[in-house]
C-alpha atoms as a PDB file:
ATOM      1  CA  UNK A   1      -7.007  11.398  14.423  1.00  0.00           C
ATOM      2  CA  UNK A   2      -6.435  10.833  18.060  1.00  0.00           C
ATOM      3  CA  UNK A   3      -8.071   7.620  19.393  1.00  0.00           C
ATOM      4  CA  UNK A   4      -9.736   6.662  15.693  1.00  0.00           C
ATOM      5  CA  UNK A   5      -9.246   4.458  13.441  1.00  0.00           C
ATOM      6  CA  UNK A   6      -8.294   5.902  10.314  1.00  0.00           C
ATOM      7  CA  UNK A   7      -4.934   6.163   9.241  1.00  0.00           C
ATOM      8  CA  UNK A   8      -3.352   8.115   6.332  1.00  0.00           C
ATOM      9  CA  UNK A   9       0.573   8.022   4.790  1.00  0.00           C
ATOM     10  CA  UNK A  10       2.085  10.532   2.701  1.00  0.00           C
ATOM     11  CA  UNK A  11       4.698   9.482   0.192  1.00  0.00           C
ATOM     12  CA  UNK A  12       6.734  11.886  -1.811  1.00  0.00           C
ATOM     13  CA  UNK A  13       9.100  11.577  -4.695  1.00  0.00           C
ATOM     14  CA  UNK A  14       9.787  12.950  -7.814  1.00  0.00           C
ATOM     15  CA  UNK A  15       7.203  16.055  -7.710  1.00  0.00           C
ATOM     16  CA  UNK A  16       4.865  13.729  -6.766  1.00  0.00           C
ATOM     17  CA  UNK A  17       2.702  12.385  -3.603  1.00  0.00           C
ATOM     18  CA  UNK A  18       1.044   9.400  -2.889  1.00  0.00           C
ATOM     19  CA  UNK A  19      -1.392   9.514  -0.210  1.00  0.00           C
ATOM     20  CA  UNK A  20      -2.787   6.283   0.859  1.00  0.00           C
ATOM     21  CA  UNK A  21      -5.799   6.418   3.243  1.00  0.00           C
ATOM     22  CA  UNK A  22      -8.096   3.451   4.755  1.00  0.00           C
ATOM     23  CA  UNK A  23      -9.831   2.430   8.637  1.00  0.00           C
ATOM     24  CA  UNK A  24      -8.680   0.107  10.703  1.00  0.00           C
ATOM     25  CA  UNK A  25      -4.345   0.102  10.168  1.00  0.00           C
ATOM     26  CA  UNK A  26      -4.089  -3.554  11.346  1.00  0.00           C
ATOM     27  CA  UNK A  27      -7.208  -4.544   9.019  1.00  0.00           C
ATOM     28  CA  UNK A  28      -5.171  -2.978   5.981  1.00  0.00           C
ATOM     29  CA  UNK A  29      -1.528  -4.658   6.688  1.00  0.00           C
ATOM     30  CA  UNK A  30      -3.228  -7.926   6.870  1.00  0.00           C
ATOM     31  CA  UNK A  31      -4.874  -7.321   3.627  1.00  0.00           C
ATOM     32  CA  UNK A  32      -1.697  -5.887   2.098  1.00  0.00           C
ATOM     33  CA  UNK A  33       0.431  -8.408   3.140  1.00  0.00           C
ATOM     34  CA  UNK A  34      -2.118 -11.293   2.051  1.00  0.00           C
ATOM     35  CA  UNK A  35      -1.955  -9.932  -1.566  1.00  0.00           C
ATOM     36  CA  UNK A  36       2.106  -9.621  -1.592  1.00  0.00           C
ATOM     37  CA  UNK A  37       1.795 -13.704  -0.419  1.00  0.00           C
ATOM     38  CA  UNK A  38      -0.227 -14.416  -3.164  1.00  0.00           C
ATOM     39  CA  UNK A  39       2.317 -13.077  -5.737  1.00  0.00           C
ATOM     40  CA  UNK A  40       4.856 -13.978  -3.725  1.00  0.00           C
ATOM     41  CA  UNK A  41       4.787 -17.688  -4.749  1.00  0.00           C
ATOM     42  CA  UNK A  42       5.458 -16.703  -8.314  1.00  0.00           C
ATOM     43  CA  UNK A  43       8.760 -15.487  -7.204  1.00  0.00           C
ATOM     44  CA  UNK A  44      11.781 -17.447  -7.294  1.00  0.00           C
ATOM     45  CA  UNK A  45      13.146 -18.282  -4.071  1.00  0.00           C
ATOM     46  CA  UNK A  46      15.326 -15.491  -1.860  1.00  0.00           C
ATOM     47  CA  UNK A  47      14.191 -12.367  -0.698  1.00  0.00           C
ATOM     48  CA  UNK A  48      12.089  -9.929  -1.800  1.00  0.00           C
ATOM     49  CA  UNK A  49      10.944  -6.787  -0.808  1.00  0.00           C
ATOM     50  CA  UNK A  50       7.534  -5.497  -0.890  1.00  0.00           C
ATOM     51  CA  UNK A  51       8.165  -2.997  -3.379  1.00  0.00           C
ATOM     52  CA  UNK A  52       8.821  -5.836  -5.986  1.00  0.00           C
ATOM     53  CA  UNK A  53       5.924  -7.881  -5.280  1.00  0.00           C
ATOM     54  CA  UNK A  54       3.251  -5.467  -5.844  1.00  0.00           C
ATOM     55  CA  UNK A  55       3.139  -1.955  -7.951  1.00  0.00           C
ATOM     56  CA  UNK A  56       0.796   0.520  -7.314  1.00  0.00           C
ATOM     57  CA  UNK A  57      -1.666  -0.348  -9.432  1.00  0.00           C
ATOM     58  CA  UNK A  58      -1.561  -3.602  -7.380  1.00  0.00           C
ATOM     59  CA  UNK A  59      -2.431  -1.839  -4.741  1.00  0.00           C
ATOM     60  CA  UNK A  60      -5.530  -0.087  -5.813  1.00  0.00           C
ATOM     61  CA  UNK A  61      -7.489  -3.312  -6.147  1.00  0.00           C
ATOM     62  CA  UNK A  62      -6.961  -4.289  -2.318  1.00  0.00           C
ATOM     63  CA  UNK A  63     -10.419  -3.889  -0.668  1.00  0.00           C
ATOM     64  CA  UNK A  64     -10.244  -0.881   1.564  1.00  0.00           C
ATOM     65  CA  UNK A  65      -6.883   0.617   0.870  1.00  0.00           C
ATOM     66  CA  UNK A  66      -7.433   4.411  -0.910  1.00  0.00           C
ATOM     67  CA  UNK A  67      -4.716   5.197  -3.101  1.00  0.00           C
ATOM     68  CA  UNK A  68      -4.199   9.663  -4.414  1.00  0.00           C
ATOM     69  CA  UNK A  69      -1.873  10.625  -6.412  1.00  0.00           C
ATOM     70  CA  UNK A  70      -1.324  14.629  -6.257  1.00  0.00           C
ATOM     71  CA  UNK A  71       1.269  16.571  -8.039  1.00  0.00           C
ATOM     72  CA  UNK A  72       3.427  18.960  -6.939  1.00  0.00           C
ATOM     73  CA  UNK A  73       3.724  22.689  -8.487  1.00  0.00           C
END
């Protein structure tokens, strides 16, 4: 991927990995973080991290974010 613009993160846990896929990295962390600052203001105040914003299904539904889930075994 040297000198493109795709990008691609592997996530693993439980038997399981997430692999979450998209172009343009800078394109998807502003869309990302635009949906966690939507739900964001449903939260009381303090801090929050990411993870409790916005699930994975969450996820799926921002535009140009691909979401895989394989399993191990």
């Amino acid at each position: 991927m040297s000198g493109g613009e795709d990008w691609v993160v592997f996530a693993q846990a439980a038997g399981a990995t997430l692999v979450a896929s998209g172009v343009t990295q800078s394109l998807a962390t502003g869309r990302v973080t635009a949906a966690v600052a939507l739900r964001a203001t449903a939260l009381p105040p303090g801090a929050h991290g990411m993870h409790d914003v916005l699930t994975l299904d969450d996820l799926r539904t921002v535009p140009g974010l691909s979401l895989a889930e394989e399993t191990d075994g």
